[in-house]
Protein backbone atom coordinates (compact mmCIF):
# COMPACT_ATOMS: atom_id res chain seq x y z
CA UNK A 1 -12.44 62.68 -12.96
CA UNK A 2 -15.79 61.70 -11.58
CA UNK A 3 -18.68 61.93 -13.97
CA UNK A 4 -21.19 62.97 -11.39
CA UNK A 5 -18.66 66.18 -12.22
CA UNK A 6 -18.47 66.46 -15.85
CA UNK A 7 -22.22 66.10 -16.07
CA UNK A 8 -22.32 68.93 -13.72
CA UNK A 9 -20.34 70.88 -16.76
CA UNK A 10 -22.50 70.03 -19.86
CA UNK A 11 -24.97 72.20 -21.39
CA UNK A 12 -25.56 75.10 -23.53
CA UNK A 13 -23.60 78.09 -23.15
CA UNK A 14 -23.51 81.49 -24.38
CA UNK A 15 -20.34 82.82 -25.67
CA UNK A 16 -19.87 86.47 -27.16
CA UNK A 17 -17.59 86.41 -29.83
CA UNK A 18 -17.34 89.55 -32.07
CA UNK A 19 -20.24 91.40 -31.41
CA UNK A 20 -22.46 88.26 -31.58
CA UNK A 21 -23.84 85.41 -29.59
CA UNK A 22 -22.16 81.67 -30.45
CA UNK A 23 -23.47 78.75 -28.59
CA UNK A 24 -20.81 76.54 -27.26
CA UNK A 25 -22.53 72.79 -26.53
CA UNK A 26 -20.92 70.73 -23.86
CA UNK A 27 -21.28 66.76 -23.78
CA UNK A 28 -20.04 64.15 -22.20
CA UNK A 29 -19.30 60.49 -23.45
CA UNK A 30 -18.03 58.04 -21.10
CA UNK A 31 -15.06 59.81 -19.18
CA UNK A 32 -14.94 62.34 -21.23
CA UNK A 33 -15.58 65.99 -21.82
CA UNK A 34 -16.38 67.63 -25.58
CA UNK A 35 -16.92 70.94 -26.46
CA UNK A 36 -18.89 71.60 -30.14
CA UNK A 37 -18.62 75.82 -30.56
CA UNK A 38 -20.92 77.09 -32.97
CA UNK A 39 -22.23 73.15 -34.96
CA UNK A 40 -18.03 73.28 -35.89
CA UNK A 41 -17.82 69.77 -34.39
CA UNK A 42 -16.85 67.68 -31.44
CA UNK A 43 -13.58 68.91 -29.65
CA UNK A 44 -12.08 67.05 -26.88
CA UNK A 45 -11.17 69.09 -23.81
CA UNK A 46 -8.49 67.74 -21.74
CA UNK A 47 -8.86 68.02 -18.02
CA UNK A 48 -5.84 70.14 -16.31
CA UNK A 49 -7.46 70.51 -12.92
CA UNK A 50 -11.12 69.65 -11.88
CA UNK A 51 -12.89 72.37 -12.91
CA UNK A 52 -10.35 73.47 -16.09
CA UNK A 53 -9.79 71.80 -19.47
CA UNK A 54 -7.32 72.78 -22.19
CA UNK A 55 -8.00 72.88 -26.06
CA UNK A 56 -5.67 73.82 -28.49
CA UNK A 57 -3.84 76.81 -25.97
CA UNK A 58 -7.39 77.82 -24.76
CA UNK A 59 -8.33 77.38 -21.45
CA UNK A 60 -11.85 76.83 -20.54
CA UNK A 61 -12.75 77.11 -16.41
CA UNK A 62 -16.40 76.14 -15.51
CA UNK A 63 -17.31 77.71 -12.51
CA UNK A 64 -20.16 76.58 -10.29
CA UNK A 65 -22.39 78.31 -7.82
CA UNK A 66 -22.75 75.35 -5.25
CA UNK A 67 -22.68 71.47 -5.68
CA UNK A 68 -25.43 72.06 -8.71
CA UNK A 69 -24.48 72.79 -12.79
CA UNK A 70 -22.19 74.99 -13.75
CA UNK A 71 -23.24 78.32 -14.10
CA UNK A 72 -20.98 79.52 -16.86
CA UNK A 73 -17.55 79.07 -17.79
CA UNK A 74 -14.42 81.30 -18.38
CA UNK A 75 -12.28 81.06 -22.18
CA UNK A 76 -9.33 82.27 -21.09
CA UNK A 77 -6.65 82.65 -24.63
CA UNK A 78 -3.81 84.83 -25.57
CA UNK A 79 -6.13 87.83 -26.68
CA UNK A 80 -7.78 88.25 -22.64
CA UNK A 81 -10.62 85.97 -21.48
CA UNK A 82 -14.50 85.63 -22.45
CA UNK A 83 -17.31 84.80 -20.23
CA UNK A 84 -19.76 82.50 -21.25
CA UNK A 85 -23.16 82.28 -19.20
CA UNK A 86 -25.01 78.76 -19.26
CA UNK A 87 -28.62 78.75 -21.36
CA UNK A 88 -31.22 78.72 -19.14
């Protein structure tokens, strides 16, 4: 996957998660995407498409507004899917 496009993915995000606001960081290193939820630690996510990675039977979708950032992402899991909005 191009890094022009994973770059396009990393940032801060907002993620609601039980009444409360958890920050989910997105990096990249080299080729590769990570995903750190709430200071737990670096998580790779494996690509499945171009715009969705897997981790650990969640699905995470970024979804873009135009050839810039992402502007938030979509956690989809077994209990219904989560938006997260990107920090401005």
């Amino acid at each position: 996957m191009p890094v022009e496009t994973l770059a396009a993915y990393a940032g801060s995000y907002d993620v609601p998660d039980g009444g409360k606001t958890v920050i989910a960081e997105i990096t990249v290193e080299g080729d590769t995407l990570f995903w750190n939820y709430d200071g737990e630690g670096k998580q790779k996510l494996d690509p499945v498409s171009e715009s969705a990675f897997s981790l650990a039977g969640t699905w995470i979708e970024f979804v873009r507004g135009g050839p810039g950032p992402a502007t938030h992402f979509l956690m989809k899991t077994v209990e219904g899917e989560t938006k997260a909005v990107r920090r401005k």
